[in-house]
N, C-alpha and C. Protein backbone atom coordinates (compact mmCIF):
# COMPACT_ATOMS: atom_id res chain seq x y z
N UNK A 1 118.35 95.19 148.21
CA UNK A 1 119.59 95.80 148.57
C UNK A 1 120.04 96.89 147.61
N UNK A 2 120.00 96.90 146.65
CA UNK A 2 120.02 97.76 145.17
C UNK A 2 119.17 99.09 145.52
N UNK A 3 118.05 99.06 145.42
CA UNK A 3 117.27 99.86 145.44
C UNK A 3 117.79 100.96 147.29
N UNK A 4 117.45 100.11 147.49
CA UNK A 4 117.64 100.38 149.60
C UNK A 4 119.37 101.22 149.69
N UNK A 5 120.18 100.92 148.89
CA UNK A 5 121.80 101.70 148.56
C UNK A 5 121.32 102.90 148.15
N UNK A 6 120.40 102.78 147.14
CA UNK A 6 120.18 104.55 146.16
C UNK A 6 119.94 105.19 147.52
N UNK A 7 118.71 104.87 148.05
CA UNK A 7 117.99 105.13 148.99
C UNK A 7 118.86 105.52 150.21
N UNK A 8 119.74 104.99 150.56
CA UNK A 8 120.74 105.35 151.44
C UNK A 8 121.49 106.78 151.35
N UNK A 9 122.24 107.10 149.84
CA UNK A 9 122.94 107.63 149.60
C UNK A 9 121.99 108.79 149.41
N UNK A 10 120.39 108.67 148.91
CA UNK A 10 120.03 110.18 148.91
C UNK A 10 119.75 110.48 150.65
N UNK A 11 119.80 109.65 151.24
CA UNK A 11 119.53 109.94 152.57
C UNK A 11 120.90 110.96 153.43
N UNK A 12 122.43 110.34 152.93
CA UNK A 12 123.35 111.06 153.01
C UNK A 12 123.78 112.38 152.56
N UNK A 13 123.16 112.34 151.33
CA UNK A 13 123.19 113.64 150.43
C UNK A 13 122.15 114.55 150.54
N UNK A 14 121.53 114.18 150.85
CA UNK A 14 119.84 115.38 151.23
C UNK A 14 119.48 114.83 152.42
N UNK A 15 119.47 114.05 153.32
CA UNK A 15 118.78 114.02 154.32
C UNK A 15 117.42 112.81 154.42
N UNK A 16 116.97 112.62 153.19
CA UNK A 16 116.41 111.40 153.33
C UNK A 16 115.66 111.14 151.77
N UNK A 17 115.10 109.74 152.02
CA UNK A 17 114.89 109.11 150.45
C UNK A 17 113.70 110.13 149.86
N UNK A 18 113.42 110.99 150.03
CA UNK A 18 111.92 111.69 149.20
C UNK A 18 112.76 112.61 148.39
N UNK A 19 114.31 112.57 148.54
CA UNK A 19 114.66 113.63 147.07
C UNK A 19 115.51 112.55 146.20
N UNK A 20 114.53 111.48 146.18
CA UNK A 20 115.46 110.46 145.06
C UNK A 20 114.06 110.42 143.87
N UNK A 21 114.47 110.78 142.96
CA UNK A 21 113.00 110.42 141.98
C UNK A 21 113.51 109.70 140.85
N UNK A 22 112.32 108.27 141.78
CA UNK A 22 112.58 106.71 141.25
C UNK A 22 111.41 106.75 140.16
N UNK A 23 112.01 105.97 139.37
CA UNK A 23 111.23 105.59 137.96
C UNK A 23 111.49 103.58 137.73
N UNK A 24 109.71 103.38 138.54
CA UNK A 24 109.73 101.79 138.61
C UNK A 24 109.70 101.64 137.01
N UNK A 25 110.68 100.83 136.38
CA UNK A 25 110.67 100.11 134.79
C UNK A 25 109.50 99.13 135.03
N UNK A 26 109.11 98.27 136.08
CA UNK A 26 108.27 97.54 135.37
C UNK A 26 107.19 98.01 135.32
N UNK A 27 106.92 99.41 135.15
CA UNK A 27 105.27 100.32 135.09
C UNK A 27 105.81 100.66 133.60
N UNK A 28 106.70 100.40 132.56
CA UNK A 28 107.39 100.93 131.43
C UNK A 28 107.40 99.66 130.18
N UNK A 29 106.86 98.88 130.97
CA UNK A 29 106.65 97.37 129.59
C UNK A 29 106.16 97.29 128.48
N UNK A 30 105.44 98.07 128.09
CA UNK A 30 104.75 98.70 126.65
C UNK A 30 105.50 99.41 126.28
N UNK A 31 105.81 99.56 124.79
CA UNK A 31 106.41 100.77 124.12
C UNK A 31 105.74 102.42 124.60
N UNK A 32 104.28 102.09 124.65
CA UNK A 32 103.57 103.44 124.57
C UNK A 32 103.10 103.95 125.93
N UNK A 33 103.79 103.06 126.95
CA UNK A 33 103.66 103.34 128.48
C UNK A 33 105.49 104.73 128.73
N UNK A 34 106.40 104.67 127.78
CA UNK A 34 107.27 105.11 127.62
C UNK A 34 106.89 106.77 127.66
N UNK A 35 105.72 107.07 126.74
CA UNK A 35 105.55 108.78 126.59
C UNK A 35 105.05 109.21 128.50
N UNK A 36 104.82 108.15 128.99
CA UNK A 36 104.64 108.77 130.47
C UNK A 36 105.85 109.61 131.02
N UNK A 37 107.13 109.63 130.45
CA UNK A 37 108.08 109.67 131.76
C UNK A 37 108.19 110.79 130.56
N UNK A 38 108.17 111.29 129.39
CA UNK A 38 108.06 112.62 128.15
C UNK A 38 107.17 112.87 128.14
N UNK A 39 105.87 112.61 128.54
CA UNK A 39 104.77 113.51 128.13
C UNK A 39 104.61 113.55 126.44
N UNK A 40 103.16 113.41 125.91
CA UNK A 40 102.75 113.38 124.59
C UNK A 40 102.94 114.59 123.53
N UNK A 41 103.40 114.60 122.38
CA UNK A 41 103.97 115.46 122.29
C UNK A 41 102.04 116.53 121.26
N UNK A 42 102.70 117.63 121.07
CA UNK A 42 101.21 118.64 120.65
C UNK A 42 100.50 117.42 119.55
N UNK A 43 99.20 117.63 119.79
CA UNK A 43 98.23 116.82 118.25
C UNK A 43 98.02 115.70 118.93
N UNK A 44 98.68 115.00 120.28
CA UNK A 44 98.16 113.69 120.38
C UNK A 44 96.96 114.07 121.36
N UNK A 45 95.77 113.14 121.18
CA UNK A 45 94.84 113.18 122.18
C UNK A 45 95.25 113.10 123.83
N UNK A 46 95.20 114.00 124.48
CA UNK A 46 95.48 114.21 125.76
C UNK A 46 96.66 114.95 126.17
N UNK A 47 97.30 115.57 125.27
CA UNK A 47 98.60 115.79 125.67
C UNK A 47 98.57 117.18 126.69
N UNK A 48 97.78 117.61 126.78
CA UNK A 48 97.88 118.92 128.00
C UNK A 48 97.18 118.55 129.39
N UNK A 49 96.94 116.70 129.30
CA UNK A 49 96.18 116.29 130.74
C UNK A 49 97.03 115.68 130.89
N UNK A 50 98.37 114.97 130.79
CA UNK A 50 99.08 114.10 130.78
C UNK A 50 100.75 114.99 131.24
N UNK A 51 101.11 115.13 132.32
CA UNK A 51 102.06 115.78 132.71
C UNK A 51 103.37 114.54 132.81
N UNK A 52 104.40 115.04 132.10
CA UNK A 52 105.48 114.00 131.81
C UNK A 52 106.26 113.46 133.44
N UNK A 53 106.97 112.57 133.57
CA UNK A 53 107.89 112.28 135.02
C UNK A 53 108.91 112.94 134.86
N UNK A 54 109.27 112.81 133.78
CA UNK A 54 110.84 113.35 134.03
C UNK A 54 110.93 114.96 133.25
N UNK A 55 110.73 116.23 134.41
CA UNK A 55 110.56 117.56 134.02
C UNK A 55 112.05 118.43 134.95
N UNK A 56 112.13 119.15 134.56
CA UNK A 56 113.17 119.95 135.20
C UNK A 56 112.78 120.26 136.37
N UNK A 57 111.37 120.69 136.75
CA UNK A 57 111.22 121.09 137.68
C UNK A 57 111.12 119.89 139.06
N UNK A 58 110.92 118.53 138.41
CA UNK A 58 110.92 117.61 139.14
C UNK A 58 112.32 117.17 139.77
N UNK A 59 113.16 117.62 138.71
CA UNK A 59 114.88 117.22 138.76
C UNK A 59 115.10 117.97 140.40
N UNK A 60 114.62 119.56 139.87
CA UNK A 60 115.37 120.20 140.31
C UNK A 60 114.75 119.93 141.89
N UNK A 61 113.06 119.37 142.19
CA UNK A 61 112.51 119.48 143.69
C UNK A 61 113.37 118.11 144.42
N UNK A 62 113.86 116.98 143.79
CA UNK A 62 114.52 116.48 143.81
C UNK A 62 116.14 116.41 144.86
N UNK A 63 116.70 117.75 144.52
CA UNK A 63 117.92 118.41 145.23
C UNK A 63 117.73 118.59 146.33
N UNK A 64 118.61 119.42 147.23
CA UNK A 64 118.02 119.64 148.77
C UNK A 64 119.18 120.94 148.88
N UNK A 65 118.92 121.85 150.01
CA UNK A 65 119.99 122.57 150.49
C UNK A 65 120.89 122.10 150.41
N UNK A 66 121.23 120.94 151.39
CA UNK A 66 122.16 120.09 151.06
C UNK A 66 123.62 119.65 150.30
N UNK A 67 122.29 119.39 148.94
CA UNK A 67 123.21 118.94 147.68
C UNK A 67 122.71 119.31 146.51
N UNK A 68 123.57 120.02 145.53
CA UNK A 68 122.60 120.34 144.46
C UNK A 68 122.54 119.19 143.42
N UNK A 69 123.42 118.02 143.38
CA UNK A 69 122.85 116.70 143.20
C UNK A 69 121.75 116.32 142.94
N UNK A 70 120.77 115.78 142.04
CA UNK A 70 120.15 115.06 141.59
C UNK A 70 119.91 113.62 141.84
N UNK A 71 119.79 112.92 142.09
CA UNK A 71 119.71 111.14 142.30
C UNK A 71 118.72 110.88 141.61
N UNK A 72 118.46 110.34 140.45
CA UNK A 72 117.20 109.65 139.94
C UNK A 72 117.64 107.74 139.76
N UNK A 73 116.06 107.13 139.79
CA UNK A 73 116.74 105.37 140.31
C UNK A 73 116.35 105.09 139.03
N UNK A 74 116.60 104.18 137.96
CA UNK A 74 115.60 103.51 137.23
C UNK A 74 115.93 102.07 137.51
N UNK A 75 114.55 102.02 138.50
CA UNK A 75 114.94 100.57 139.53
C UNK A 75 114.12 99.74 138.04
N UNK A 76 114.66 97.96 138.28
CA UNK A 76 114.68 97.35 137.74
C UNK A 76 114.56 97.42 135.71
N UNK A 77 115.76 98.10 135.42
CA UNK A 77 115.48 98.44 134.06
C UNK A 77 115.53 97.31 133.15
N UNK A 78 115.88 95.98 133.24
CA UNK A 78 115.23 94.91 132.15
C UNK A 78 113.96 94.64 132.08
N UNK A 79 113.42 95.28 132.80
CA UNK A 79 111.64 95.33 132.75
C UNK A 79 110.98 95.86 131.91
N UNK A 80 112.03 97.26 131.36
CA UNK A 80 111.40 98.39 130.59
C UNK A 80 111.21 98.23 128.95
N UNK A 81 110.58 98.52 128.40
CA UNK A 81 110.33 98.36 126.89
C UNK A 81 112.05 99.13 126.32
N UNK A 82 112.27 98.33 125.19
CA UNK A 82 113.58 98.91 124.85
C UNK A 82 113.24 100.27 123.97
N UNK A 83 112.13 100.62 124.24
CA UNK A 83 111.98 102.53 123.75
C UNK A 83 112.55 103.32 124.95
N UNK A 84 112.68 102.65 126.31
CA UNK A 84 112.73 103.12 127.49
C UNK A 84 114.67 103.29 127.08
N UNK A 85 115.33 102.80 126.93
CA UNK A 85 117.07 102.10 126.80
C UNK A 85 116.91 103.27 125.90
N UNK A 86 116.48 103.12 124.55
CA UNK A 86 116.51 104.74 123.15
C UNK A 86 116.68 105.75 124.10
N UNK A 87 116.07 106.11 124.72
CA UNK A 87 115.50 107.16 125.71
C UNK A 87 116.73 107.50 126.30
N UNK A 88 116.38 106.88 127.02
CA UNK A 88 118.29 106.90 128.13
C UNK A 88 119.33 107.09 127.15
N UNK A 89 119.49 106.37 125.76
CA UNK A 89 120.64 106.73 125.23
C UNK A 89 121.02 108.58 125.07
N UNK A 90 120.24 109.11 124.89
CA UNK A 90 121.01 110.68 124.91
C UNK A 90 120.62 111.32 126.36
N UNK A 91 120.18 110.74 127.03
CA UNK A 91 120.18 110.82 128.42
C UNK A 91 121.79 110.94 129.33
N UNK A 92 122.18 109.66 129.11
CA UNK A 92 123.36 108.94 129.60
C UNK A 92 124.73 109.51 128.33
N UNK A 93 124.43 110.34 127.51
CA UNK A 93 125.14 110.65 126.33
C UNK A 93 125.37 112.35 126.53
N UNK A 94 124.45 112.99 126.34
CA UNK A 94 124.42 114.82 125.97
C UNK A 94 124.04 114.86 127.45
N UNK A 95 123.31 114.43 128.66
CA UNK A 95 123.00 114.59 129.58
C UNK A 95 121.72 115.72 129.76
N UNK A 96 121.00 115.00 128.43
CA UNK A 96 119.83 116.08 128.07
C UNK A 96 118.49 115.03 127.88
N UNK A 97 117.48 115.77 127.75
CA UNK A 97 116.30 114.94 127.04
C UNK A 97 115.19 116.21 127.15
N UNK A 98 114.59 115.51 125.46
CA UNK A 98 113.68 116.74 124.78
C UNK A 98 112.33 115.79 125.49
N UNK A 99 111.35 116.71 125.99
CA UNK A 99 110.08 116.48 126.22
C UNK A 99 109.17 116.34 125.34
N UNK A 100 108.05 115.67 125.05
CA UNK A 100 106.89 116.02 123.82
C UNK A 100 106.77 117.26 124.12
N UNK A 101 106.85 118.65 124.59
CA UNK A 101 106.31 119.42 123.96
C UNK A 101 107.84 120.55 124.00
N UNK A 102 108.97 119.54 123.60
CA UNK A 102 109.61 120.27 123.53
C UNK A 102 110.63 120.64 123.91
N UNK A 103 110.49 120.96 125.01
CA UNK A 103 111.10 121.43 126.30
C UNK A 103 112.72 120.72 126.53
N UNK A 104 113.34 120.92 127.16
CA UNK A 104 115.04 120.43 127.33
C UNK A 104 115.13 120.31 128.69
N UNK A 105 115.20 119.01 129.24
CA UNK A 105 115.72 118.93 131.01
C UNK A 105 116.98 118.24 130.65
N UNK A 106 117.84 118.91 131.40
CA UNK A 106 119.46 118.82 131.85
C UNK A 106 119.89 118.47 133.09
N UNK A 107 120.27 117.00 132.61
CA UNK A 107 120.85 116.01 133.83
C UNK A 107 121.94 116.41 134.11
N UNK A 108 122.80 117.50 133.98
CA UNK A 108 124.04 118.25 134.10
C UNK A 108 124.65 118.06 135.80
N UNK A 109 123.61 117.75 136.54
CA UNK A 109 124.05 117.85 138.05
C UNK A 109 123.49 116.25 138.42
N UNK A 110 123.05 115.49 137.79
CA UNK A 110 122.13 114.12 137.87
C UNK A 110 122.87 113.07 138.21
N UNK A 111 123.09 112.22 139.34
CA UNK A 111 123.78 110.82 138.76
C UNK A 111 122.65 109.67 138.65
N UNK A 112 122.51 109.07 137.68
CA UNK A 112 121.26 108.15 137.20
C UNK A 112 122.16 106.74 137.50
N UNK A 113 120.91 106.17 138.32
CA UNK A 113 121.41 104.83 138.91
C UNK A 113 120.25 103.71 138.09
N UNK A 114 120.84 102.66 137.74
CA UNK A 114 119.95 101.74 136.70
C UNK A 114 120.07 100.46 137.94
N UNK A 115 118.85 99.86 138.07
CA UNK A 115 119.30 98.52 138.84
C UNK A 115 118.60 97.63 138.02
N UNK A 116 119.12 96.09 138.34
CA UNK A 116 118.49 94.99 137.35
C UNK A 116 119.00 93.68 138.42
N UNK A 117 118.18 92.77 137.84
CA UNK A 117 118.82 91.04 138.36
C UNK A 117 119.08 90.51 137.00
N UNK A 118 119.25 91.05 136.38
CA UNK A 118 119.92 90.38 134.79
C UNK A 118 121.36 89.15 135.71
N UNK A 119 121.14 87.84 135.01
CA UNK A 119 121.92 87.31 135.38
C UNK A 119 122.07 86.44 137.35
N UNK A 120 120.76 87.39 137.68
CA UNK A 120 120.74 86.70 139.21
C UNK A 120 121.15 84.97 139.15
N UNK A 121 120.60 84.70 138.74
CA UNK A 121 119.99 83.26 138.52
C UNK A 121 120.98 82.33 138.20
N UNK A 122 121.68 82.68 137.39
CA UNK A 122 123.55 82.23 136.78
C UNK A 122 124.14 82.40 138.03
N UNK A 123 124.33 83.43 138.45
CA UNK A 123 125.35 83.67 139.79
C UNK A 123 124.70 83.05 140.73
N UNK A 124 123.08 82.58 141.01
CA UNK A 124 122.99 82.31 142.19
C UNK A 124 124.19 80.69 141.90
N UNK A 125 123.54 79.88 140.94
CA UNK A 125 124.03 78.69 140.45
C UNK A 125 125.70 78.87 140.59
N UNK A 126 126.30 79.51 140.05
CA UNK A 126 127.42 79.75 140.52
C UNK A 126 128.27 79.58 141.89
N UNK A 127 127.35 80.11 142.41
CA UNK A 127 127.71 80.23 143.88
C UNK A 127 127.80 78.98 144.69
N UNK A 128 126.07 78.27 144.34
CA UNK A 128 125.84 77.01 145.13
C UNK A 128 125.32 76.06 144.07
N UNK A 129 126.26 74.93 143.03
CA UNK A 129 126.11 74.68 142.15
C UNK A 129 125.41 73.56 143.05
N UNK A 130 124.35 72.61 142.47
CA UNK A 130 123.62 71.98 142.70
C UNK A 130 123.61 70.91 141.77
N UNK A 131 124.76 70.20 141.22
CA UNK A 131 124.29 69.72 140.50
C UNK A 131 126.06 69.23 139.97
N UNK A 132 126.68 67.64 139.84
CA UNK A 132 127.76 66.92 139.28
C UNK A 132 128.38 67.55 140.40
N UNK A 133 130.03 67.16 140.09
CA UNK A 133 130.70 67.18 141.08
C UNK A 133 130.84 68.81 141.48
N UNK A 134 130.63 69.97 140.91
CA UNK A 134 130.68 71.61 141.68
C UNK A 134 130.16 71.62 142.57
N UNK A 135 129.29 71.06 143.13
CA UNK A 135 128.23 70.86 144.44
C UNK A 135 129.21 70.68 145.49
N UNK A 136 130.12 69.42 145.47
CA UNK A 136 130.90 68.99 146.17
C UNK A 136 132.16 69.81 146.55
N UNK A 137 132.77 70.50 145.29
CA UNK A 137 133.75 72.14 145.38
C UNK A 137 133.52 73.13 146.21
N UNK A 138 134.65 73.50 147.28
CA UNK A 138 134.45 74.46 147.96
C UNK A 138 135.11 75.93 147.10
N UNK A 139 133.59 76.67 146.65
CA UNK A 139 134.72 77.86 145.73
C UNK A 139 134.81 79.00 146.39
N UNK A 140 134.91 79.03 147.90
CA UNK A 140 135.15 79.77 148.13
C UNK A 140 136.75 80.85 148.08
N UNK A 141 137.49 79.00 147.81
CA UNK A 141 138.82 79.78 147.31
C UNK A 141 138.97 80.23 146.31
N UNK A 142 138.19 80.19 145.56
CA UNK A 142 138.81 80.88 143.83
C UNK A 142 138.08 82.25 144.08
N UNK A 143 138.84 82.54 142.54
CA UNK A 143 138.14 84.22 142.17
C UNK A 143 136.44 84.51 141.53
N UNK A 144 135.96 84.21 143.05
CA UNK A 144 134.53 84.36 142.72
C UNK A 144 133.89 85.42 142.11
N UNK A 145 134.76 86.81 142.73
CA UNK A 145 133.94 87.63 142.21
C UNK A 145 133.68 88.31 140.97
N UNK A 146 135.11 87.77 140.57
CA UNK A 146 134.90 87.85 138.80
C UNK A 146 134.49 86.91 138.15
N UNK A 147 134.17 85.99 138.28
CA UNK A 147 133.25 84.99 137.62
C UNK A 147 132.08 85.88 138.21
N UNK A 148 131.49 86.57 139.15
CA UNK A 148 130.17 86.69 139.24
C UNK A 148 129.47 87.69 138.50
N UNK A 149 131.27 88.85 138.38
CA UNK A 149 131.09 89.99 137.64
C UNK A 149 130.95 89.53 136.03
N UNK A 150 131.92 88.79 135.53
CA UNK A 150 131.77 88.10 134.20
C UNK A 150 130.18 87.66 134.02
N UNK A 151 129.15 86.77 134.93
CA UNK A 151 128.37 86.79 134.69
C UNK A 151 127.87 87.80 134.41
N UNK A 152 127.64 88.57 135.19
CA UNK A 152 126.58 89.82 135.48
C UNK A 152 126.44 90.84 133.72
N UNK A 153 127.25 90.83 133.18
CA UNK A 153 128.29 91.78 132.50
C UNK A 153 127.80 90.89 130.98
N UNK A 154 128.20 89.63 131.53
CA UNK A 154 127.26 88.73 129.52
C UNK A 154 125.96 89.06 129.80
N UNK A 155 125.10 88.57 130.58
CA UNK A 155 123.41 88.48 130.80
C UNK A 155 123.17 90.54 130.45
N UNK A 156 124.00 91.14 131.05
CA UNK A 156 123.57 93.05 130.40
C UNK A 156 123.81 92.99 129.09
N UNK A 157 125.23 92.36 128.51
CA UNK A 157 125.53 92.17 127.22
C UNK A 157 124.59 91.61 126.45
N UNK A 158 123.64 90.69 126.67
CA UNK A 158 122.79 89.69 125.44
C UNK A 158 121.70 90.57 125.92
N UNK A 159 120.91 91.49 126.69
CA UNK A 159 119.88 92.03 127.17
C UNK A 159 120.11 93.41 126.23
N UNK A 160 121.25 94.09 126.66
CA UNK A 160 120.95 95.74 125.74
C UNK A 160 122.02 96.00 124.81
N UNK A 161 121.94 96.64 124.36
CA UNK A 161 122.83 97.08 122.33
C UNK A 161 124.12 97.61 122.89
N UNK A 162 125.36 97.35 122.38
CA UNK A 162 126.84 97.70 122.58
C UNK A 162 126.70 99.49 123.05
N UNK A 163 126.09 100.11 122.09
CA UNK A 163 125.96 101.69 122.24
C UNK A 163 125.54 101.85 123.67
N UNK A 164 124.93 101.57 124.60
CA UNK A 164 124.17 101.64 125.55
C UNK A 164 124.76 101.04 126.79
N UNK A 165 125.09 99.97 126.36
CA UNK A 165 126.20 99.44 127.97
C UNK A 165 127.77 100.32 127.88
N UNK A 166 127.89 100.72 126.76
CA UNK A 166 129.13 101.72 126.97
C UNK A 166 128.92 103.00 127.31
N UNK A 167 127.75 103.29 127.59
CA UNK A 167 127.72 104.47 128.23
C UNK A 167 127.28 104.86 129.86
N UNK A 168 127.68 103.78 130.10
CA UNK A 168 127.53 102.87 131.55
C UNK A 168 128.47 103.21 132.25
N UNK A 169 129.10 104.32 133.18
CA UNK A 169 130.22 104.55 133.52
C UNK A 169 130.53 103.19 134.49
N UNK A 170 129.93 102.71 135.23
CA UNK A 170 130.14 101.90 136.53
C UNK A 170 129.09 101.03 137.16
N UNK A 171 129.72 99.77 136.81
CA UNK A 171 129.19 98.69 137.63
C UNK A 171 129.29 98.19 138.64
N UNK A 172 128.11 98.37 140.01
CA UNK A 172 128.68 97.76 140.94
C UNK A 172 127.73 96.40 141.42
């Protein structure tokens, strides 16, 4: 459902999901699977066969008549090595990022969507406690959805560094 929303909205904004450029985290689990989405910077072995993901020119094929909008996904990001989170920090900060060889792409028109199940698992339990007398509780009357949001919100909290969830404009 996460993923399939991005997917929606570039469909509204350009016309359909091929100008959303998704970056799967769990292809990002190694620290050194990270220079894929920067490209290697001069002196490393391979660095002029190795073309980075995230380039301006990719940003920009991305857009459509349309919308000059950007949509990039980074679907399931607790997957990703926390060099991947460094990364994003001046990403989600200056709305910039330097390439290995250099280069400056500007998320200036970008909205970057992060998805995760951090916390699924708490909320599912939440929901349909299985277990002493909550089983037996109908919660549908209380304020579920902030207990679900409270979950959601500790499990991001114990997963990534204070600097980094505050630069999080919006959780949905």
């Amino acid at each position: 459902g996460k993923t399939r929303t991005v997917e929606a909205l570039a469909d509204v904004l350009h016309g359909g999901p091929k100008h959303l450029l998704k970056v799967n985290c769990g292809e990002f689990q190694m620290e050194h699977e990270v220079a894929k989405l920067i490209g290697a910077p001069p002196g490393y072995l391979g660095h002029r066969e190795t073309q980075p993901m995230l380039t301006q020119q990719k940003l920009n094929a991305a857009a459509s008549e349309r919308s000059d909008l950007t949509l990039v996904l980074f679907d399931e990001i607790e997957k990703a090595a926390p060099s991947m989170t460094r990364l994003l920090l001046g990403i989600l900060d200056k709305a910039q990022l330097r390439l290995g060889d250099n280069t400056t792409v500007n998320f200036e028109r970008t909205m970057i969507f992060l998805t995760s199940n951090l916390g699924a698992q708490a909320m599912q339990h939440a929901m349909n406690p299985s277990f002493g007398f909550g089983g037996m509780v109908n919660s549908a009357g209380r304020d579920l959805g902030r207990k679900l949001e409270r979950i959601g919100m500790n499990a991001v909290r114990r997963k990534f560094t204070p600097e980094f969830v505050n630069r999080i404009d919006k959780v949905v």
